[in-house]
Every structure is written in C-alpha cells, then in structure tokens.
Protein backbone atom coordinates (compact mmCIF):
# COMPACT_ATOMS: atom_id res chain seq x y z
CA UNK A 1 11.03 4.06 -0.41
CA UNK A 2 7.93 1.41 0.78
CA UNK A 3 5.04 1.18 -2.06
CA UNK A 4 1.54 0.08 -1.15
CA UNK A 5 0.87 -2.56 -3.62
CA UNK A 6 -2.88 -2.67 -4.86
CA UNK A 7 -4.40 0.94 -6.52
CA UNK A 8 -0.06 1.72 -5.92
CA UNK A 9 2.02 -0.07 -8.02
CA UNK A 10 -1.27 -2.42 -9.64
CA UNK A 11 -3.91 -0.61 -11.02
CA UNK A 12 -6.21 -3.62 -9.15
CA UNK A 13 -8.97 -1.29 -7.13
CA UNK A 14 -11.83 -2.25 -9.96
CA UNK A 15 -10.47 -5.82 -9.89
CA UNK A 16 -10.83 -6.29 -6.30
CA UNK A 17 -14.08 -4.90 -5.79
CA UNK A 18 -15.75 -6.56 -8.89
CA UNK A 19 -14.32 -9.99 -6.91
CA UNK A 20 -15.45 -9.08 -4.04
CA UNK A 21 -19.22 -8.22 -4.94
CA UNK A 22 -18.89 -11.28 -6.66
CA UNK A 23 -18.06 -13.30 -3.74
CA UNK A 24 -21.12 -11.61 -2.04
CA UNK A 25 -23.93 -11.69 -4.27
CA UNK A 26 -24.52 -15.83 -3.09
CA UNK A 27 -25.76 -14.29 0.05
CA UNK A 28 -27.53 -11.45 -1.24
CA UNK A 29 -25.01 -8.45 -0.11
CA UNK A 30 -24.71 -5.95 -2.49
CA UNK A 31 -21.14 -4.20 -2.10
CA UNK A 32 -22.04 -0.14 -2.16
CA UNK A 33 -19.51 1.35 -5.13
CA UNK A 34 -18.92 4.55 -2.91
CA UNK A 35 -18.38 2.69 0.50
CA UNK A 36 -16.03 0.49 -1.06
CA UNK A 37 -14.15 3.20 -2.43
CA UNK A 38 -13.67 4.50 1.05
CA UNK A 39 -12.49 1.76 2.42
CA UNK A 40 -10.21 -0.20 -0.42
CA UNK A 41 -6.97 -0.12 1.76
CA UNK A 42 -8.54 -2.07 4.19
CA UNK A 43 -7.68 -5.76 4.26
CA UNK A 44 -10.72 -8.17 3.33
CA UNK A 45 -10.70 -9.36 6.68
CA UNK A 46 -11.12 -5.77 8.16
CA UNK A 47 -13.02 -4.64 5.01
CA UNK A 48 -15.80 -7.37 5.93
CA UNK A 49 -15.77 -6.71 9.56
CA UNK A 50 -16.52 -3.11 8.65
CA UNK A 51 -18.76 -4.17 5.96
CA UNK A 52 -22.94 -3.21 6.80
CA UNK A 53 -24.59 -6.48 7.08
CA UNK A 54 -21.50 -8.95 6.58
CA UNK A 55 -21.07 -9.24 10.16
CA UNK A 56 -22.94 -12.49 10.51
CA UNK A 57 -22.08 -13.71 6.74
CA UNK A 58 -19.36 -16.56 6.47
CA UNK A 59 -15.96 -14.65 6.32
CA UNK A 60 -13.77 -17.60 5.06
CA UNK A 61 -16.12 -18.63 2.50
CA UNK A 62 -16.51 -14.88 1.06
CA UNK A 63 -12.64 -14.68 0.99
CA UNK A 64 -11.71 -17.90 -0.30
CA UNK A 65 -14.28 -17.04 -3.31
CA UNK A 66 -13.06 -13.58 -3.70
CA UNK A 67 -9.32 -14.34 -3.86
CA UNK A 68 -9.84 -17.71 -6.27
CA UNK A 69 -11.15 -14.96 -8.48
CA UNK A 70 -8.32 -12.63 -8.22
CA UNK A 71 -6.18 -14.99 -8.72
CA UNK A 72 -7.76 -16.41 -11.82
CA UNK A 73 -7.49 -13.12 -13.14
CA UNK A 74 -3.93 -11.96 -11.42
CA UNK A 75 -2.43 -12.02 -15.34
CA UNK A 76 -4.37 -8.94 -16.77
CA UNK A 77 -3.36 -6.61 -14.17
CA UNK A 78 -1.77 -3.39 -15.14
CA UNK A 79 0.84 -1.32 -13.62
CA UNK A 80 0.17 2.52 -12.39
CA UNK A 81 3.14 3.97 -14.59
CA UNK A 82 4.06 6.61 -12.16
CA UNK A 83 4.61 4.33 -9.26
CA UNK A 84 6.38 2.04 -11.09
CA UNK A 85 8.33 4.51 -13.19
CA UNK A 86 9.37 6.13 -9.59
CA UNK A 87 10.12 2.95 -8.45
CA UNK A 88 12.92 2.21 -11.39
CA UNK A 89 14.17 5.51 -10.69
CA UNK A 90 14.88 5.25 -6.62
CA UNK A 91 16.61 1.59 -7.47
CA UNK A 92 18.91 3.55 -10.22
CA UNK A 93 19.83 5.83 -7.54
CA UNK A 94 20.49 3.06 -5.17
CA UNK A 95 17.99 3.25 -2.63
CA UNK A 96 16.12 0.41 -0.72
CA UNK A 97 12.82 0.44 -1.58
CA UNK A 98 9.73 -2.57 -0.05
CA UNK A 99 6.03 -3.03 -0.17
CA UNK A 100 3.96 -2.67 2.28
CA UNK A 101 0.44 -4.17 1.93
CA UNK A 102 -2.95 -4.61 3.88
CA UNK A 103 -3.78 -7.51 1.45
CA UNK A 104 -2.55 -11.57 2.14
CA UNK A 105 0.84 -12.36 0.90
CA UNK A 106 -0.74 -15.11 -1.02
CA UNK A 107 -1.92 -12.47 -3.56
CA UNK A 108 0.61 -9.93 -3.06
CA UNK A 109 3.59 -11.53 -4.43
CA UNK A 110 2.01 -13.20 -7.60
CA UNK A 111 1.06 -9.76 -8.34
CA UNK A 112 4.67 -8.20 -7.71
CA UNK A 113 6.18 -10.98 -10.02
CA UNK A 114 2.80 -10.66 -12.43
CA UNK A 115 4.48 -6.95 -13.05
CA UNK A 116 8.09 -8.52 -12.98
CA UNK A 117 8.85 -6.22 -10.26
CA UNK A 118 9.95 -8.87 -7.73
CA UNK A 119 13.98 -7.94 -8.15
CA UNK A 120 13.35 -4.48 -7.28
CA UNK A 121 12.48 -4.93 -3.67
CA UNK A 122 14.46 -5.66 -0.79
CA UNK A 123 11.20 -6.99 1.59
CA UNK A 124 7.74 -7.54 1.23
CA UNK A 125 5.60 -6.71 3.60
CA UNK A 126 2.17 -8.25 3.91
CA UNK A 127 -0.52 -8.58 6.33
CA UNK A 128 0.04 -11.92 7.63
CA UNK A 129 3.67 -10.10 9.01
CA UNK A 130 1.84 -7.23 11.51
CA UNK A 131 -0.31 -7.31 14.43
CA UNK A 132 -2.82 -4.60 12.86
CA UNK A 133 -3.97 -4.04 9.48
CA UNK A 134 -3.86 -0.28 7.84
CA UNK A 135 -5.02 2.40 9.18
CA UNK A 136 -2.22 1.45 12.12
CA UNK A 137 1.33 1.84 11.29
CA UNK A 138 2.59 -1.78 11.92
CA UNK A 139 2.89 -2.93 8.08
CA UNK A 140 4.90 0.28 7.26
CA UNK A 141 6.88 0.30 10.65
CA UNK A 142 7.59 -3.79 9.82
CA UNK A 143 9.20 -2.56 6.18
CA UNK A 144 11.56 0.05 7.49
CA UNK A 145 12.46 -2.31 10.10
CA UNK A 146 13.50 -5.23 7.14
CA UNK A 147 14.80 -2.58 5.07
CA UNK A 148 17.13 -0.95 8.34
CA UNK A 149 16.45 2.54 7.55
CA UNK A 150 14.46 4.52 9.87
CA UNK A 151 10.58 5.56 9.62
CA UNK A 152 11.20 9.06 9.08
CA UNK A 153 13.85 8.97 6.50
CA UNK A 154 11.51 6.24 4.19
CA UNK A 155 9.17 7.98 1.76
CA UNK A 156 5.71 5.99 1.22
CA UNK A 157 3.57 5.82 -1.53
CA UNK A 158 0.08 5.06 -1.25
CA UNK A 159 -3.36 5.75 -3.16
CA UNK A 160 -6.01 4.76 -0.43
CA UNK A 161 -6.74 7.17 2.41
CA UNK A 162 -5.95 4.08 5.21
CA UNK A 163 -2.70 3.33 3.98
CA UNK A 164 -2.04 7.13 3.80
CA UNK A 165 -3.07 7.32 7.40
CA UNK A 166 -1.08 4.27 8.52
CA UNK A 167 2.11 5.70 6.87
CA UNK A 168 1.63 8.70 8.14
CA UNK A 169 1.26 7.44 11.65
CA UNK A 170 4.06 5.74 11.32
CA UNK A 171 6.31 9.09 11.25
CA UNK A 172 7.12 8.58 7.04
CA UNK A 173 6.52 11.62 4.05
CA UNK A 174 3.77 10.53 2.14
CA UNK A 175 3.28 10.39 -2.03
CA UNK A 176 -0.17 9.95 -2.89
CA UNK A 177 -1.47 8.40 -6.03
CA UNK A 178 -4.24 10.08 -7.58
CA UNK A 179 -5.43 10.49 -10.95
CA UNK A 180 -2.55 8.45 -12.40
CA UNK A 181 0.16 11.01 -10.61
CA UNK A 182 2.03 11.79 -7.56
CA UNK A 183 1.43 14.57 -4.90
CA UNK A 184 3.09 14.86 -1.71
CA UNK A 185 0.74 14.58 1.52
CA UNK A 186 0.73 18.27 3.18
CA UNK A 187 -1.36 20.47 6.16
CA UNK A 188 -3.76 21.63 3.12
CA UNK A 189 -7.61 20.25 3.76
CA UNK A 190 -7.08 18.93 -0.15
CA UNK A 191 -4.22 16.75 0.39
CA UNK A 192 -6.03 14.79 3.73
CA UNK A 193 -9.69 14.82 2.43
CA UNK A 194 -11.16 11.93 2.94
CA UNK A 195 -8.20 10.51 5.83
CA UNK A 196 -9.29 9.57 9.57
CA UNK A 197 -8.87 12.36 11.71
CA UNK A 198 -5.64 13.62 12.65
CA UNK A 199 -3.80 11.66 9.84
CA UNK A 200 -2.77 15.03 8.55
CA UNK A 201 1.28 15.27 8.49
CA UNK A 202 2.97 18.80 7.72
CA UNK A 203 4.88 19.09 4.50
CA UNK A 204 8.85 18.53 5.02
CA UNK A 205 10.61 21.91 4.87
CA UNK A 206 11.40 23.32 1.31
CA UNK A 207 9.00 20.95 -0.35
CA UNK A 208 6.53 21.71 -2.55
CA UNK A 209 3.75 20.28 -4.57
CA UNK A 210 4.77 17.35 -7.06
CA UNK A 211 8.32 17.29 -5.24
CA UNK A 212 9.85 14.89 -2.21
CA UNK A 213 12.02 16.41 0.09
CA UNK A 214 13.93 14.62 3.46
CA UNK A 215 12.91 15.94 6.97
CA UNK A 216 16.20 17.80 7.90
CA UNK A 217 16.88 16.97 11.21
CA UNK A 218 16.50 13.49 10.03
CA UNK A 219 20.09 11.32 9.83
CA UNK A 220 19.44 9.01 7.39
CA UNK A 221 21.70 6.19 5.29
CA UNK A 222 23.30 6.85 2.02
CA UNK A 223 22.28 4.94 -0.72
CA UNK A 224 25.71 3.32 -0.73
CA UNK A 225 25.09 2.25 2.73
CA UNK A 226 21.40 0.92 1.94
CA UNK A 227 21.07 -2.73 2.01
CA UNK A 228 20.71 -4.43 -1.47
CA UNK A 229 17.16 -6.45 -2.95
CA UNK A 230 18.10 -9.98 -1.68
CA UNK A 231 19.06 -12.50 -3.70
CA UNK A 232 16.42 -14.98 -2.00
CA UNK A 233 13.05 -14.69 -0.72
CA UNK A 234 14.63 -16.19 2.29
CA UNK A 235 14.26 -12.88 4.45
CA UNK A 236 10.91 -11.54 2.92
C-alpha cells in the first residue's frame, strides 16, 4: 500500500494553504480558496509555476516563508483516522506499505514522525527523489520500486485529484479520501470528477464501492514475502 501524505494521512490541506497565502500577501497575491483547492497535490514549486500572477514573484523567498511556517506549526497537525486506521491494519496483515509525496522531504518526514507513524513504512518517497512532480507517475512508480512489489499489485491512497491521476497513471487501484472516508477510484463520472483527462482507471473485477480488490491477472508477493519497514532511514 503507498499513502499520499498531506490531506492523506495529515489532515494539513487548511494548514498549507493558510501558509501559503501567508507567504504571498508581502507581494500582494491573494491565493484564490477554490483554485487552490484544485490544485493542493501539486508541489509548491509546481503549485507557484501554475499559480496566476506568481510567475514573475520570487519563488525561493515565497517557499522558504511558507515552509518556516509549516514547520512552526508541524506539532498541531491531525491525522485523517481512516487513512491511518487502514494503514495499522495493512501492517497487521503484513504488507509493505510507503508514502509517496509531491511535497519536500524536509516537511514530509517531521510530519510522518509528528503522527508517530515513521515505523510503519518501509520508504518514503518525496519529491526531491523523482524527475516529475504529481500529476506524472514517477513518485508512485519510485515507491513500488523501494518497496519491490510491482505497480499494479500496490493499492494507493490519495485525497487530491493530481495524486489520484499520477497513481493512476502509474498502473495502481486507487482509494480516495473524501469526506473523512475511503472510496475506490472507478469508470463512474463521480469517482474522476474533477481529475485531468483520461485519469479515469476501471474498477478491478469483483470490486465494489467502499471495498479493495487485486487485479486478477496480477502475480503479486505474499505478505510473508514483502520486505519489512527498515530498521534505518538508511534506504529511504
């Protein structure tokens, strides 16, 4: 299993963009509520490149003043209890699970160990470790890889419609996060509202709605056979 981290496992989405409108009001950019929320799994990199008048603003600046903040304020994060709880569950059961995150490691794993999650994962995932940011698959693809199972026997979970799209481009079933529960991603114009194009993925045979079922043709690794949550951050 490979959890998103931020709106996934941290219930951070209000955090982040109250930092990051702070870290733009100096220059007089007001971050739109509704655009943000379209874009949150973004990285801030790729968030301010996309951003409507940020192009010519100073990048660095903007992020070193949004993340101080963050990080000031990394202790009163909460956990989204269904993630977490399905998290707990999958390690119980023996299976491998990582993150995979758009955001910099350098506020990715305070937050993991924030949430005392950090034993539960075998790799982490950031975007400092891909080539492309979400909505491209390279950050999930990169946590299979570390984990050694393949792409289309992982099971993702994700809340913002660029991570859904980069996990499903990357061949994995999809959980979505919404509303404080967990529905599969399916064909059905309800499940990929709101995704790029064409990030639609068809259900996995003989699952249904608030259930996770493997692909069947799919040969994938027992639990047993799973590798085991380091017991360094040496290969994170």
């Amino acid at each position: 299993m490979i959890f998103d981290f931020d709106g996934t496992l941290a219930d951070t989405t209000a955090h982040q963009e109250q930092s990051l409108r702070a870290a733009l009001q100096p220059y007089g950019l007001d971050l739109d509520a509704d655009w943000y929320r379209r874009h949150f799994g973004l990285s801030i990199h790729d968030l301010l490149a996309a951003l409507p008048g940020a192009r010519q603003l100073p990048h660095d600046e903007i992020i070193r003043r949004s993340r101080a903040h963050l990080l000031a304020n990394m202790h009163t994060i909460a956990p989204v209890e269904c993630s977490v709880t399905l998290l707990r569950t999958a390690r119980r059961a023996g299976l491998p699970c990582a993150v995979a995150s758009a955001a910099s490691r350098i506020l990715v794993r305070p937050g993991i160990e924030t949430l005392g999650l950090s034993p539960e994962f075998a790799a982490v995932v950031t975007r400092e470790n891909a080539a492309r940011g979400k909505p491209a698959p390279d950050v999930f693809l990169e946590a299979a890889r570390r984990i050694s199972v393949p792409p289309e026997c992982c099971l993702a979970v994700e809340d913002a419609p660029d991570g859904i799209a980069s996990a499903l481009a990357a061949g994995m079933h999809v959980l979505r996060v919404i509303d404080g529960h967990l529905s599969p991603i399916g064909e059905d114009t309800e499940d990929t509202a709101g995704l790029p194009s064409g990030a639609g993925a068809p259900m996995p045979r003989g699952c249904a709605r608030g259930q996770a079922a493997a692909r069947e043709p799919a040969t994938c690794p027992s639990p047993a056979s799973a590798p085991a949550p380091p017991t360094s951050d040496s290969d994170q």
